[in-house]
Protein backbone atom coordinates (compact mmCIF):
# COMPACT_ATOMS: atom_id res chain seq x y z
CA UNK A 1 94.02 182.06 86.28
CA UNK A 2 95.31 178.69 87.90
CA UNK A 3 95.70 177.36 84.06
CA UNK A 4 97.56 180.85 82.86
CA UNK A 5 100.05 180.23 85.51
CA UNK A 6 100.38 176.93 85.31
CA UNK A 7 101.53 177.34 81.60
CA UNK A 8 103.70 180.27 82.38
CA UNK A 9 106.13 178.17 84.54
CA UNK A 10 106.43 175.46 81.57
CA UNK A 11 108.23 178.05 79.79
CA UNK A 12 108.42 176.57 76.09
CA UNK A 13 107.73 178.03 72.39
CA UNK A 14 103.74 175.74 72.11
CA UNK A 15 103.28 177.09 75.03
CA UNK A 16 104.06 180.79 74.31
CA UNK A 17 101.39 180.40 71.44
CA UNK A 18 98.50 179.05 73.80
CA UNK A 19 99.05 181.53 76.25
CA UNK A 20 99.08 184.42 73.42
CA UNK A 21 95.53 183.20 72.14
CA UNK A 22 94.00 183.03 75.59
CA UNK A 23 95.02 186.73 75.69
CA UNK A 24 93.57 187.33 72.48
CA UNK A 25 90.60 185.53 72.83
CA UNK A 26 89.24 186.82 75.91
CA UNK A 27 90.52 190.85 75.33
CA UNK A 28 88.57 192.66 78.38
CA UNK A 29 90.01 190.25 80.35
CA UNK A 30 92.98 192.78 81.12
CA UNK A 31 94.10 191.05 84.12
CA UNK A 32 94.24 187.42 82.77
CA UNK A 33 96.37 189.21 80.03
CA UNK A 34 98.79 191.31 82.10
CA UNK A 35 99.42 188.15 84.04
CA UNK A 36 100.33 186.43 80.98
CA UNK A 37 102.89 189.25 79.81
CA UNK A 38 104.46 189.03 83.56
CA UNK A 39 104.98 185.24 83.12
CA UNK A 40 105.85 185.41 79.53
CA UNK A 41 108.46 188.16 80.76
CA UNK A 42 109.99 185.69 83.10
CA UNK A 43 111.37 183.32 80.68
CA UNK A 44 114.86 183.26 79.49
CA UNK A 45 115.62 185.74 76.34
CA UNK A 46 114.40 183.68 72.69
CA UNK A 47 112.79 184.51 69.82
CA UNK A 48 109.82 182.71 70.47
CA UNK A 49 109.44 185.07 73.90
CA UNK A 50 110.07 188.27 72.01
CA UNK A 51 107.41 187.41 69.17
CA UNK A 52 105.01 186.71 71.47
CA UNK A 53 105.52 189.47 73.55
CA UNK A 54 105.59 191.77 70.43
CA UNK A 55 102.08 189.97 69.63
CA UNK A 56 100.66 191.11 72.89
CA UNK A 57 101.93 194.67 72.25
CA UNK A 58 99.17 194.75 69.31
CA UNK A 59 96.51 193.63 72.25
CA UNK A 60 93.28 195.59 72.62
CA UNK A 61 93.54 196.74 76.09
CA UNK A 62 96.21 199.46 76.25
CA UNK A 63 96.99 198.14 79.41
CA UNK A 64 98.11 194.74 78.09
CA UNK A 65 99.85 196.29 75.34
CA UNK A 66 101.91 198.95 77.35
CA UNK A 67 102.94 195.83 79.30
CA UNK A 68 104.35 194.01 77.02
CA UNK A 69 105.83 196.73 74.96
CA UNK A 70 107.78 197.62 78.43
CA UNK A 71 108.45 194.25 78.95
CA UNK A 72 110.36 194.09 75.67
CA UNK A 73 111.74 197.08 75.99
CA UNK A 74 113.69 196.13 79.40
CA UNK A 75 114.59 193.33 77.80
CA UNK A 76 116.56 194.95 74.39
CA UNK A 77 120.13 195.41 74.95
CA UNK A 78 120.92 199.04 75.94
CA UNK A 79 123.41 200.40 73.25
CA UNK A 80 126.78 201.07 75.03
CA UNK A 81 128.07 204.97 74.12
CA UNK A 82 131.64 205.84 74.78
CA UNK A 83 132.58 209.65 76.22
């Protein structure tokens, strides 16, 4: 866990990748991989943060996935409507 956040401050696109395939790898491990969608979350907006957080969407545990997909969904521009 010390590694996961540890990697999760650095904030960067290699790092992003690592931190998807520790998720990946180690599926049942649902609360190593939520805490990787919270710290992934935390970065700034980029493509390389969406497509991993899309990638953990597809995770086994439903848990991880709804995380992320909320996660990306709070961070999509609402669209504006006009009255």
């Amino acid at each position: 866990m010390r590694d996961i956040i540890a990697l999760g401050l650095r904030a960067e696109p290699d790092t992003a990748e690592k931190l998807v395939a520790c998720a990946l790898r180690h599926p049942t491990d649902v609360v190593a991989g939520i805490e990787i969608v919270e710290r992934i979350r935390d970065w700034p907006r980029g493509s390389w943060r969406d497509k991993a957080l899309c990638a953990l969407s597809r995770h086994p545990s439903c848990l991880v996935s709804k995380a992320a997909e909320r996660s990306l969904q709070a961070s999509t521009p609402q669209a504006v409507t006009h009255a």
